[in-house]
C-alpha atoms as a PDB file:
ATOM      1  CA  UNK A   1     121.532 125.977 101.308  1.00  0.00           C
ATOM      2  CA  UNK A   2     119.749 128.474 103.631  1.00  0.00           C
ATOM      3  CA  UNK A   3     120.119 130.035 106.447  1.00  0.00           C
ATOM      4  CA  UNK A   4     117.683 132.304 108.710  1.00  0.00           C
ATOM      5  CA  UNK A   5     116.960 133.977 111.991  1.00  0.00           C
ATOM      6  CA  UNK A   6     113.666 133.916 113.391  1.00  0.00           C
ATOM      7  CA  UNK A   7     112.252 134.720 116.983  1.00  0.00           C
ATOM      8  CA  UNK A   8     110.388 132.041 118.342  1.00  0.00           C
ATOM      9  CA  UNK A   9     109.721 128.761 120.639  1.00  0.00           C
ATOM     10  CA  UNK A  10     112.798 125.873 119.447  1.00  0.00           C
ATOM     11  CA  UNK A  11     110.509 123.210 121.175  1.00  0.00           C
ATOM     12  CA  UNK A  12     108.015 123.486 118.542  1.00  0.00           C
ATOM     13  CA  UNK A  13     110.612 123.420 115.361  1.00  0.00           C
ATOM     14  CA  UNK A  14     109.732 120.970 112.838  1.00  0.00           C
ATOM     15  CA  UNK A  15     113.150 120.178 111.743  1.00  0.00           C
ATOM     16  CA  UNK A  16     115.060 117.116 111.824  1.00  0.00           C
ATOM     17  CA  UNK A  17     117.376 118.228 114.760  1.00  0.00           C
ATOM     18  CA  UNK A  18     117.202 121.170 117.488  1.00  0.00           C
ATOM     19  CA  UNK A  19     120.413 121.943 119.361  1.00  0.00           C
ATOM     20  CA  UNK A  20     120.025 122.279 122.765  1.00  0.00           C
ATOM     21  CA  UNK A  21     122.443 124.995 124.689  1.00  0.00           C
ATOM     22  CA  UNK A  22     123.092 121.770 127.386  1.00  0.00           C
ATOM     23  CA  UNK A  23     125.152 121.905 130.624  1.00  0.00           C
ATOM     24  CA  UNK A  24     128.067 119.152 130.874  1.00  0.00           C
ATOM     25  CA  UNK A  25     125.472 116.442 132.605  1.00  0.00           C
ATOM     26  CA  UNK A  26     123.256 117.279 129.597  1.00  0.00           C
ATOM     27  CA  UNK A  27     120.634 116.164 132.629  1.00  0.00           C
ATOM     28  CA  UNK A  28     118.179 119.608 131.874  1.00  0.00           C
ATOM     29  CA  UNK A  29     118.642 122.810 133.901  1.00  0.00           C
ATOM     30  CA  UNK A  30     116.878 126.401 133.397  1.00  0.00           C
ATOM     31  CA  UNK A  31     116.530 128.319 130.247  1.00  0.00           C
ATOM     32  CA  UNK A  32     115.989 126.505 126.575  1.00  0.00           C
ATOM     33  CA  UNK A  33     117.456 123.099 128.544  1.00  0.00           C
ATOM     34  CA  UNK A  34     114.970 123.141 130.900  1.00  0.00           C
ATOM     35  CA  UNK A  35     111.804 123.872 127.939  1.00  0.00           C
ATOM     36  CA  UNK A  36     113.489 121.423 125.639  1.00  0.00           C
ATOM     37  CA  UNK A  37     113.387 118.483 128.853  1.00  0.00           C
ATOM     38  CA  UNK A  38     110.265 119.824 129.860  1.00  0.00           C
ATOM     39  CA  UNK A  39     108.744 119.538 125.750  1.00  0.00           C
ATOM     40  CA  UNK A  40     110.663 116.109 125.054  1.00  0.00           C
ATOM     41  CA  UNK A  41     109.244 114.298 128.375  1.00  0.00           C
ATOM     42  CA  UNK A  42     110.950 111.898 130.638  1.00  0.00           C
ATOM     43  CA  UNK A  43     112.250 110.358 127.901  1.00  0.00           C
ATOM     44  CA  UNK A  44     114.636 112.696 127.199  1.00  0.00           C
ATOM     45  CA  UNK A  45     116.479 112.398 130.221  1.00  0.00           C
ATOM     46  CA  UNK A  46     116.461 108.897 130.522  1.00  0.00           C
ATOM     47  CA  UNK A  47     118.010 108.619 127.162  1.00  0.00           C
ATOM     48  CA  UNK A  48     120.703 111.885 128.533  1.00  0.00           C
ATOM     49  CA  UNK A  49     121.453 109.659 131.207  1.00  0.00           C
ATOM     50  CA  UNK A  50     123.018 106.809 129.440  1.00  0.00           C
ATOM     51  CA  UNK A  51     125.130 109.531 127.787  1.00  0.00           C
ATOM     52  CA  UNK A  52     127.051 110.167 130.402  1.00  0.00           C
ATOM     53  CA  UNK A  53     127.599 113.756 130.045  1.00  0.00           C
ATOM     54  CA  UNK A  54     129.288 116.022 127.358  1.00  0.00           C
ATOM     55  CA  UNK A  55     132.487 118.100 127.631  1.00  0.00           C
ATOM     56  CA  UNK A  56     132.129 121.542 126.977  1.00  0.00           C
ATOM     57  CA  UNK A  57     132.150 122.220 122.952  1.00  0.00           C
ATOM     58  CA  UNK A  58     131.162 118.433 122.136  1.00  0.00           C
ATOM     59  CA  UNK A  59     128.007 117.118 121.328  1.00  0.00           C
ATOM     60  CA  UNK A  60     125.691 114.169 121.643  1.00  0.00           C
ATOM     61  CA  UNK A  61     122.782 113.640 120.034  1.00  0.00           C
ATOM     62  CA  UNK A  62     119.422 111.839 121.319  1.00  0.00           C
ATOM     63  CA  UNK A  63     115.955 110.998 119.738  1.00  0.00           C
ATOM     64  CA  UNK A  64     113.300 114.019 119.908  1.00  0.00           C
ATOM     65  CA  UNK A  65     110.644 112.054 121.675  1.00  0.00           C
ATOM     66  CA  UNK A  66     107.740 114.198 122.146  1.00  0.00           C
ATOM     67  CA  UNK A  67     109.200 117.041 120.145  1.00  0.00           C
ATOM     68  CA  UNK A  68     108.507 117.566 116.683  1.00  0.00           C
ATOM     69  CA  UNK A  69     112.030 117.492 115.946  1.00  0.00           C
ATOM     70  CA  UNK A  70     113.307 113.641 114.962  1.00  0.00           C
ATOM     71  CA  UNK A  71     116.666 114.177 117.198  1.00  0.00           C
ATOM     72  CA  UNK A  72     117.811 116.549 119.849  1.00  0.00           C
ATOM     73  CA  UNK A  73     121.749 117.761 119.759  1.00  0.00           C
ATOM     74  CA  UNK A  74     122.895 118.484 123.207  1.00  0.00           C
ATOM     75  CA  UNK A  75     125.834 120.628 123.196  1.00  0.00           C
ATOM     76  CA  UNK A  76     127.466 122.329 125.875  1.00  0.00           C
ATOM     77  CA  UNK A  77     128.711 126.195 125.327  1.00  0.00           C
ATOM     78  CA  UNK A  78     131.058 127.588 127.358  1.00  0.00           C
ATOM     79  CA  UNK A  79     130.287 129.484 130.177  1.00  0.00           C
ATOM     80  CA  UNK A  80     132.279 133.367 129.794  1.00  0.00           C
ATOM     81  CA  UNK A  81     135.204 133.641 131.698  1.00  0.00           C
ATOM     82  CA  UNK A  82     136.403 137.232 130.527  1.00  0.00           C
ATOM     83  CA  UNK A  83     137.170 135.968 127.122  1.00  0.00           C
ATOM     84  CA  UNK A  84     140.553 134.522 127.998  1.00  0.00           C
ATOM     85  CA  UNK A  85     139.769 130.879 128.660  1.00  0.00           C
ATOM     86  CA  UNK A  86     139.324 129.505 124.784  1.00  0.00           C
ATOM     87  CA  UNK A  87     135.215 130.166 124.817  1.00  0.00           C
ATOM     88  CA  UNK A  88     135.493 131.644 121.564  1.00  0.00           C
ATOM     89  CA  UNK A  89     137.276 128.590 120.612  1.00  0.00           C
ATOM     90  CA  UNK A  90     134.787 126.158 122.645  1.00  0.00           C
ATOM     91  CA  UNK A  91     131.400 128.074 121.131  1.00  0.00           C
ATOM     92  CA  UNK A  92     133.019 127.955 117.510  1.00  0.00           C
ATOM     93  CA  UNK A  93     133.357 124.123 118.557  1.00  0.00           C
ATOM     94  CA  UNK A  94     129.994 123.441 119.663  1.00  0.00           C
ATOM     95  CA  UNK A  95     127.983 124.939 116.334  1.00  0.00           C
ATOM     96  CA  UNK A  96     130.587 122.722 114.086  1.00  0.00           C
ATOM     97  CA  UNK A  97     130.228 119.565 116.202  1.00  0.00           C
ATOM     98  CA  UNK A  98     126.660 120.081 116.257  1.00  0.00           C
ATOM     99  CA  UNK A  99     126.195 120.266 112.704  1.00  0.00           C
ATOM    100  CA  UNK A 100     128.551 118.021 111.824  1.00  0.00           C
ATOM    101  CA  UNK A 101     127.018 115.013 113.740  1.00  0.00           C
ATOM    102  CA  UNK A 102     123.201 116.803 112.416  1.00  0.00           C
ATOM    103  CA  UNK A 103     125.251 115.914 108.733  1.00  0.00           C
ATOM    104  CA  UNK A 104     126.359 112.145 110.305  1.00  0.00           C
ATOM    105  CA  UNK A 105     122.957 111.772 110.958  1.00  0.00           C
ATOM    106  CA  UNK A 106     121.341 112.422 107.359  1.00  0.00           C
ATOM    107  CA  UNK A 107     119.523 115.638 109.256  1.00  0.00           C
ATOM    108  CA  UNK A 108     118.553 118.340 106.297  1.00  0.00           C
ATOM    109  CA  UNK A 109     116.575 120.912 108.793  1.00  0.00           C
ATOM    110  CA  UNK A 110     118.525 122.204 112.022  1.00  0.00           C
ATOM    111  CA  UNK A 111     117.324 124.750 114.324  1.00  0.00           C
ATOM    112  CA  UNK A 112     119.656 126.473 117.128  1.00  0.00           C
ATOM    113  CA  UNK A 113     119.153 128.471 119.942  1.00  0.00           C
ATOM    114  CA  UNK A 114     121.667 130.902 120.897  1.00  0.00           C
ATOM    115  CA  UNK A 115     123.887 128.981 122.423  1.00  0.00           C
ATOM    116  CA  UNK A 116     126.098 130.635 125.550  1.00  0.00           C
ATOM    117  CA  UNK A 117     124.521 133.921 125.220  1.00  0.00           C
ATOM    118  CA  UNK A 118     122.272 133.688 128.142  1.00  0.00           C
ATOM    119  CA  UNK A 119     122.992 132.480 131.560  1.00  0.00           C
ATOM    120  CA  UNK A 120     126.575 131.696 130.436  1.00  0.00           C
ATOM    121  CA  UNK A 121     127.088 135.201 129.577  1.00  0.00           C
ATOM    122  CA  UNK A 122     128.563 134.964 126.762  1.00  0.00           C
ATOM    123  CA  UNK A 123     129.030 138.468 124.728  1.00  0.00           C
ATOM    124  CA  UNK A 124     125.500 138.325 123.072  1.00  0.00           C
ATOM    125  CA  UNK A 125     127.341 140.379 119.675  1.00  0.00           C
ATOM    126  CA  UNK A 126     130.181 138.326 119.665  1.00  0.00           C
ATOM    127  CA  UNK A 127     128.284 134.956 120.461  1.00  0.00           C
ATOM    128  CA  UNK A 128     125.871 135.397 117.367  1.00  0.00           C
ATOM    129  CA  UNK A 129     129.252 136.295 114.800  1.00  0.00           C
ATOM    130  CA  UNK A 130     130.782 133.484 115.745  1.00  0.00           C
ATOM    131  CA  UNK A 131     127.451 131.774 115.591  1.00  0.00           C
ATOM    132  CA  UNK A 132     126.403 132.923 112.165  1.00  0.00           C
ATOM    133  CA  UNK A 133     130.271 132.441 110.827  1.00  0.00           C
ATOM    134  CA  UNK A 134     130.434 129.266 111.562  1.00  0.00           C
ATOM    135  CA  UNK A 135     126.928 128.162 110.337  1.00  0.00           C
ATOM    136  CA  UNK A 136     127.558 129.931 106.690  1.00  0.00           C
ATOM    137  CA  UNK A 137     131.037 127.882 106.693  1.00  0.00           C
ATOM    138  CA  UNK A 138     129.460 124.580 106.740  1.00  0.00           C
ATOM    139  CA  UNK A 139     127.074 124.889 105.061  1.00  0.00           C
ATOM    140  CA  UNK A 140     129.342 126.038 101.928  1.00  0.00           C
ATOM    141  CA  UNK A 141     130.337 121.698 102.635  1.00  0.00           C
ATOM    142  CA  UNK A 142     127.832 119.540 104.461  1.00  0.00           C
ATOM    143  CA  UNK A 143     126.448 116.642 103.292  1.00  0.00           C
ATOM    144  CA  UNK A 144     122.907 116.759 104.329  1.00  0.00           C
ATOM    145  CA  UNK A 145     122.072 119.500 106.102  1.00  0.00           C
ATOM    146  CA  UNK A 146     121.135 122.289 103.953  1.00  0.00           C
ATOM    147  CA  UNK A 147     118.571 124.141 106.022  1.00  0.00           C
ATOM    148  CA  UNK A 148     119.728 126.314 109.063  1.00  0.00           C
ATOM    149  CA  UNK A 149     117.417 128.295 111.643  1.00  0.00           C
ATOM    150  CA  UNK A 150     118.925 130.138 114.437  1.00  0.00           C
ATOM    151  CA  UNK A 151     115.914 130.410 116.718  1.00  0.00           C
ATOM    152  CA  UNK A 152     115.707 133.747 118.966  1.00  0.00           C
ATOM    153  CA  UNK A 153     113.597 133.851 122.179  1.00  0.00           C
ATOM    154  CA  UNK A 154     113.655 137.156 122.731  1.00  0.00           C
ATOM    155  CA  UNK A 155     113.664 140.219 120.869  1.00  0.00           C
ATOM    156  CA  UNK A 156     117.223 141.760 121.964  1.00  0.00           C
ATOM    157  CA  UNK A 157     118.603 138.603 120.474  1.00  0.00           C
ATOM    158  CA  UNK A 158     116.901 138.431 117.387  1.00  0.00           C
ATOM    159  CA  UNK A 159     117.879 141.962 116.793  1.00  0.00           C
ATOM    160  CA  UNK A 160     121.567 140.993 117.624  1.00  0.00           C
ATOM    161  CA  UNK A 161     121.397 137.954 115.035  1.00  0.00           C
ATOM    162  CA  UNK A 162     119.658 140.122 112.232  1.00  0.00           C
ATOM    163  CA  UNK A 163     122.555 143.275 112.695  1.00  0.00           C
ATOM    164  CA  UNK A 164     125.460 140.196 112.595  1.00  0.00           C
ATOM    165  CA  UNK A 165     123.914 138.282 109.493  1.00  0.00           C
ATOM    166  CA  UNK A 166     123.971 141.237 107.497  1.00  0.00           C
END
C-alpha cells in the first residue's frame, strides 16, 4: 500500500483511475474539470451525459478515453459555505466514494487532484487532512487499490499536502 504527493499534470497519470474534482452536471467546467474534458475528448462528455449528474460527495465513474488513465471518477466536492453546511462531511464523502467504486472496479493505481480546494474554496489545510486521512484509512482495507497519488498543480498545494502527510 502506498501513498504519495507529487506536483504535476493529473491528465497525463498513468494509473488505472484519476478523480476528477466535477461539478453536479459532471458536464466539464474550469480548473482540473475543464483539462481533464479537454485531455479525454468529446467522448468524455458524451459518456457524462448519460450520467445524469452527481450529487455533491457521490461519484460516478466513466472510461478514460484519450487519457492514459483506463477510467475517470467524477466526484463532486463541496463548495465552502463557512464550514457549517456538512463540507467536511461531503469532502470526507467524496475521497471514500471515489475509492471505493476505484476498489469496485478492480483499479490498483488512483491519482487525485485536490479536490474542493480551489474554486470551491475549500480551506486548502483542512481540505488536504481530511484528504490524506481518509486516503491512509482505506487503504489500511481496500481490495484492489493499493497505489494512491494525490496530484498537486501548484506549488502552494503541494507544500500544503507534504506539511499534512507528515
Amino acid at each position: 500500500m502506498a501513498f504519495k504527493v507529487i506536483r504535476g499534470d493529473i491528465t497525463t497519470m498513468k494509473v488505472d483511475a484519476i478523480v476528477n474534482a466535477a461539478n453536479t452536471t459532471l458536464l466539464g467546467s474550469g480548473g482540473v474539470d475543464g483539462a481533464i474534458h479537454r485531455a479525454a475528448g468529446p467522448e468524455l462528455l458524451a459518456a457524462c451525459r448519460l450520467l445524469h449528474g452527481c450529487q455533491t460527495g457521490e461519484a460516478k465513474i466513466t472510461p478514460g478515453f484519450k487519457l492514459p488513465a483506463k477510467f475517470v471518477i467524477h466526484t463532486p466536492g463541496p463548495i465552502w459555505r463557512g464550514g457549517h453546511q456538512h463540507e467536511a462531511e461531503l469532502l470526507h464523502n467524496s475521497y471514500q466514494n471515489s475509492l471505493n467504486l476505484a476498489d469496485q472496479n478492480h483499479c490498483v493505481s488512483v491519482a487525485f487532484p485536490s479536490i474542493s480546494t480551489g474554486v470551491y474554496r475549500f480551506p486548502l489545510q483542512a481540505g488536504a487532512k481530511i484528504a490524506v486521512t481518509t486516503i491512509r484509512e482505506f487503504l489500511k482495507t481496500a481490495q484492489s487499490v493499493k497505489d494512491v497519488t494525490m496530484v498537486c498543480f501548484d506549488e502552494g498545494t503541494y507544500q500544503a499536502y507534504l506539511e499534512v502527510q507528515k
